[in-house]
N, C-alpha and C. Protein backbone atom coordinates (compact mmCIF):
# COMPACT_ATOMS: atom_id res chain seq x y z
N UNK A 1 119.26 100.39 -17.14
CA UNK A 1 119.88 100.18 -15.86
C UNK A 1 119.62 101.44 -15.03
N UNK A 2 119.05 101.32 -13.89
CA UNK A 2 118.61 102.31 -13.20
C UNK A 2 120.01 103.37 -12.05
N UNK A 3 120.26 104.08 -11.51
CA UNK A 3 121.44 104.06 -10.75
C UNK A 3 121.10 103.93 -9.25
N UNK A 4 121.48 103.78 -8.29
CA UNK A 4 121.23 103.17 -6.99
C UNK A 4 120.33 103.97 -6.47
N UNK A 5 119.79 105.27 -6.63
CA UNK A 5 119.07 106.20 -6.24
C UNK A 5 117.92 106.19 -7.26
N UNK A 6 117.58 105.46 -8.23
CA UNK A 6 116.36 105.09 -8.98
C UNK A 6 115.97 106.63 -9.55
N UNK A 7 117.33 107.54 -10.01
CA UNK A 7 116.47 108.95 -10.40
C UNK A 7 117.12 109.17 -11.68
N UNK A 8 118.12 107.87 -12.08
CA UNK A 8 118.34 108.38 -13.64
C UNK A 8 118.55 106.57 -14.28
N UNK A 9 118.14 106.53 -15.60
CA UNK A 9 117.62 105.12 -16.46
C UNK A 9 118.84 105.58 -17.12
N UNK A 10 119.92 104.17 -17.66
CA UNK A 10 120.78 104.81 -18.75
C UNK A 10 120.23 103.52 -19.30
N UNK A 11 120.56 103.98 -20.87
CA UNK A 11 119.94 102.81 -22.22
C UNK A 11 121.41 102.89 -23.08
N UNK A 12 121.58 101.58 -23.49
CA UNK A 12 122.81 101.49 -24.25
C UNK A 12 121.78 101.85 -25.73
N UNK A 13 122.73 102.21 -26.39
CA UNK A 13 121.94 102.26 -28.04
C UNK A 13 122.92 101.72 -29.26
N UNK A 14 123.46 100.79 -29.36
CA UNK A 14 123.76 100.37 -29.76
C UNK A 14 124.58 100.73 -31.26
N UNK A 15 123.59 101.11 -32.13
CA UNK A 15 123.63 101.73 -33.45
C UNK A 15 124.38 103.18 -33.52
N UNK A 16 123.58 103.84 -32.49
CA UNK A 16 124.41 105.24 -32.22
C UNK A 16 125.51 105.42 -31.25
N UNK A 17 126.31 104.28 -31.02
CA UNK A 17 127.60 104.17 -30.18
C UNK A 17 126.77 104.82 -28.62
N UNK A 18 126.06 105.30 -28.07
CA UNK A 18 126.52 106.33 -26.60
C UNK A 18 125.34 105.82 -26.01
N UNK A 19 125.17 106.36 -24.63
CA UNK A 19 124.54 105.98 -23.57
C UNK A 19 123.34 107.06 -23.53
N UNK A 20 122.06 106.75 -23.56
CA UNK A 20 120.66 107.78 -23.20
C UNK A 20 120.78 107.70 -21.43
N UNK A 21 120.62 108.85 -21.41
CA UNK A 21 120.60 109.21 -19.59
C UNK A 21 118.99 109.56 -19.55
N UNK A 22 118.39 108.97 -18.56
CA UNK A 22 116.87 109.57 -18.69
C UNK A 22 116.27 109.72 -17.16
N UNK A 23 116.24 111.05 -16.98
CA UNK A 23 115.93 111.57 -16.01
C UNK A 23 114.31 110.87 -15.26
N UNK A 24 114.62 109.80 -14.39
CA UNK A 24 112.93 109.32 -13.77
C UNK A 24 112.14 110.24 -14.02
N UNK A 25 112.32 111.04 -12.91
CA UNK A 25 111.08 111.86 -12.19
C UNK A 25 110.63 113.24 -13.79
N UNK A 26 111.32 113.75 -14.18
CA UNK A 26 111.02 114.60 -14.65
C UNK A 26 110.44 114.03 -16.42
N UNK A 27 110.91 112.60 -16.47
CA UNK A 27 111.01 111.82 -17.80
C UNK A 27 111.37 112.51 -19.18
N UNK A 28 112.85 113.11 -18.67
CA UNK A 28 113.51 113.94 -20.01
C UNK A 28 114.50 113.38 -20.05
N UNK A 29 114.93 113.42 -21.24
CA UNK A 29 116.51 112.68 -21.79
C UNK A 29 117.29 113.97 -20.98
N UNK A 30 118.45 113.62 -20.78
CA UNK A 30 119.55 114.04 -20.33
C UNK A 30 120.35 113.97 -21.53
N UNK A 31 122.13 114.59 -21.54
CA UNK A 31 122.53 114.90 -22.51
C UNK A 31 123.33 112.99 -22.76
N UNK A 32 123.41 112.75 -23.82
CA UNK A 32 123.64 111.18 -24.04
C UNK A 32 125.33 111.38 -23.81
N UNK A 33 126.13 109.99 -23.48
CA UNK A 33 127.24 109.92 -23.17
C UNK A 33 127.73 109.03 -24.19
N UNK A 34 129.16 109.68 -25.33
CA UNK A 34 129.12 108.70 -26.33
C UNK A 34 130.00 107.34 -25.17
N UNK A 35 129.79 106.30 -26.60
CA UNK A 35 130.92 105.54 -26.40
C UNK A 35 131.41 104.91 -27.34
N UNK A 36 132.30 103.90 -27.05
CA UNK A 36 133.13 102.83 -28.28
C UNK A 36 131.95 102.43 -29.21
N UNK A 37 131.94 102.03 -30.28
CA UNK A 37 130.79 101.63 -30.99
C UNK A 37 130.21 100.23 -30.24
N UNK A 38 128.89 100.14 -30.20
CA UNK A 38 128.32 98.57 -29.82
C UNK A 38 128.13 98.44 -28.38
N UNK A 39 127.83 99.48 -27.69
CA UNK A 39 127.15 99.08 -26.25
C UNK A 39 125.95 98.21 -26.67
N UNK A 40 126.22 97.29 -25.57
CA UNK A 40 124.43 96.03 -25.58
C UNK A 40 124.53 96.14 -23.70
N UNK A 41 125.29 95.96 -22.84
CA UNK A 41 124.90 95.78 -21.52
C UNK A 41 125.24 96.61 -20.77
N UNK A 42 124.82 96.52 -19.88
CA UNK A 42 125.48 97.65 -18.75
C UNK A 42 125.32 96.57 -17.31
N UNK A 43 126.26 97.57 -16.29
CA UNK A 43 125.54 97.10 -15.09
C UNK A 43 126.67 97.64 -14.12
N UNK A 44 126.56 97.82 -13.19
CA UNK A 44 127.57 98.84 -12.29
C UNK A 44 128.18 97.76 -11.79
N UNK A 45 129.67 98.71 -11.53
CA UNK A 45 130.70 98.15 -10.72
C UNK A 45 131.26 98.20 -9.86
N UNK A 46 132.71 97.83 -9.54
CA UNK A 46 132.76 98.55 -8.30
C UNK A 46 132.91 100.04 -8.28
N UNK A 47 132.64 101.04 -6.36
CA UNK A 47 132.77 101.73 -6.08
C UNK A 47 131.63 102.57 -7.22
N UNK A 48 130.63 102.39 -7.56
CA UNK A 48 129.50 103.18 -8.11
C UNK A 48 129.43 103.29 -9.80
N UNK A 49 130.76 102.86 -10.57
CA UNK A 49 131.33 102.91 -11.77
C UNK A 49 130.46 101.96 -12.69
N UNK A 50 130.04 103.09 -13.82
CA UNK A 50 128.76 102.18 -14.60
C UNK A 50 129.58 101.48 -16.11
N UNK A 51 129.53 100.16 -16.28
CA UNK A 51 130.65 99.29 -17.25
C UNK A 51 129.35 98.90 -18.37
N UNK A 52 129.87 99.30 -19.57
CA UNK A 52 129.18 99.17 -20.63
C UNK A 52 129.93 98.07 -21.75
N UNK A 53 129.30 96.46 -21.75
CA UNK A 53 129.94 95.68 -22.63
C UNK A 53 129.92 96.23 -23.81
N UNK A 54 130.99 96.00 -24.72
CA UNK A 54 130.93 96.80 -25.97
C UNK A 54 130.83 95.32 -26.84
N UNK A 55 130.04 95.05 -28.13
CA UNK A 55 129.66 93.98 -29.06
C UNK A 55 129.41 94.42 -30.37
N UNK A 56 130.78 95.35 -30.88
CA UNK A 56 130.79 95.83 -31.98
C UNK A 56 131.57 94.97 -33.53
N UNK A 57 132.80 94.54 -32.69
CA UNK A 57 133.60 93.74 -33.86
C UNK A 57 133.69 92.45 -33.57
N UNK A 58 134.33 91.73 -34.47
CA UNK A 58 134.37 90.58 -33.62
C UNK A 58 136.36 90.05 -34.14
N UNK A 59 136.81 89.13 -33.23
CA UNK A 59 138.10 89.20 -33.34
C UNK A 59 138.29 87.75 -33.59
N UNK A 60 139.00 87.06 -34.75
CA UNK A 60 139.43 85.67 -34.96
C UNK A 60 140.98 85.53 -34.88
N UNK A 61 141.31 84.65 -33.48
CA UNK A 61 142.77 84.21 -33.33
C UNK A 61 142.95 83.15 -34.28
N UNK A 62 143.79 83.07 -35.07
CA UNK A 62 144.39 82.14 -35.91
C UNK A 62 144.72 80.78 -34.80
N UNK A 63 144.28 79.72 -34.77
CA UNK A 63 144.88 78.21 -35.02
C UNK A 63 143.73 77.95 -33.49
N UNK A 64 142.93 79.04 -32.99
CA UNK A 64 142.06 78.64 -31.66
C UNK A 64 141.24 77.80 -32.03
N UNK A 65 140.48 78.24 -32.96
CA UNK A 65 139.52 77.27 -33.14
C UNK A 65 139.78 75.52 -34.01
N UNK A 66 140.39 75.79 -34.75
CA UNK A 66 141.04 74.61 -35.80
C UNK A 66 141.18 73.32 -34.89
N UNK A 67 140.86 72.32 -36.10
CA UNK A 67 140.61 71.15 -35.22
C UNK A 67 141.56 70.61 -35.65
């Protein structure tokens, strides 16, 4: 996901919980930003704020699914 000024790439990584920041122009990693385990998406929000889906655990409510 690029940021509105096209001068930094962030990559979710999934395995290693945090965010790669990667500088366009100069094409160097930046320092990575952790997070919750299981980033897969990104995509900005409001007021400039970058939202990273997290798809690490998974959660079963008792009697939702049951037929």
């Amino acid at each position: 996901m690029l940021d509105a000024a096209g001068e930094r790439l962030y990559v979710a990584n999934r395995e290693s919980a945090e965010l790669t920041v990667i500088d366009v122009a100069a094409l160097r990693a930046l320092p990575a930003l952790p997070t919750r385990p299981g980033p897969v998406r990104l995509c900005w929000g409001p007021h400039g704020v970058l939202l990273a889906a997290l798809y690490h655990e998974r959660w079963e409510i008792e009697g939702v699914f049951d037929e």
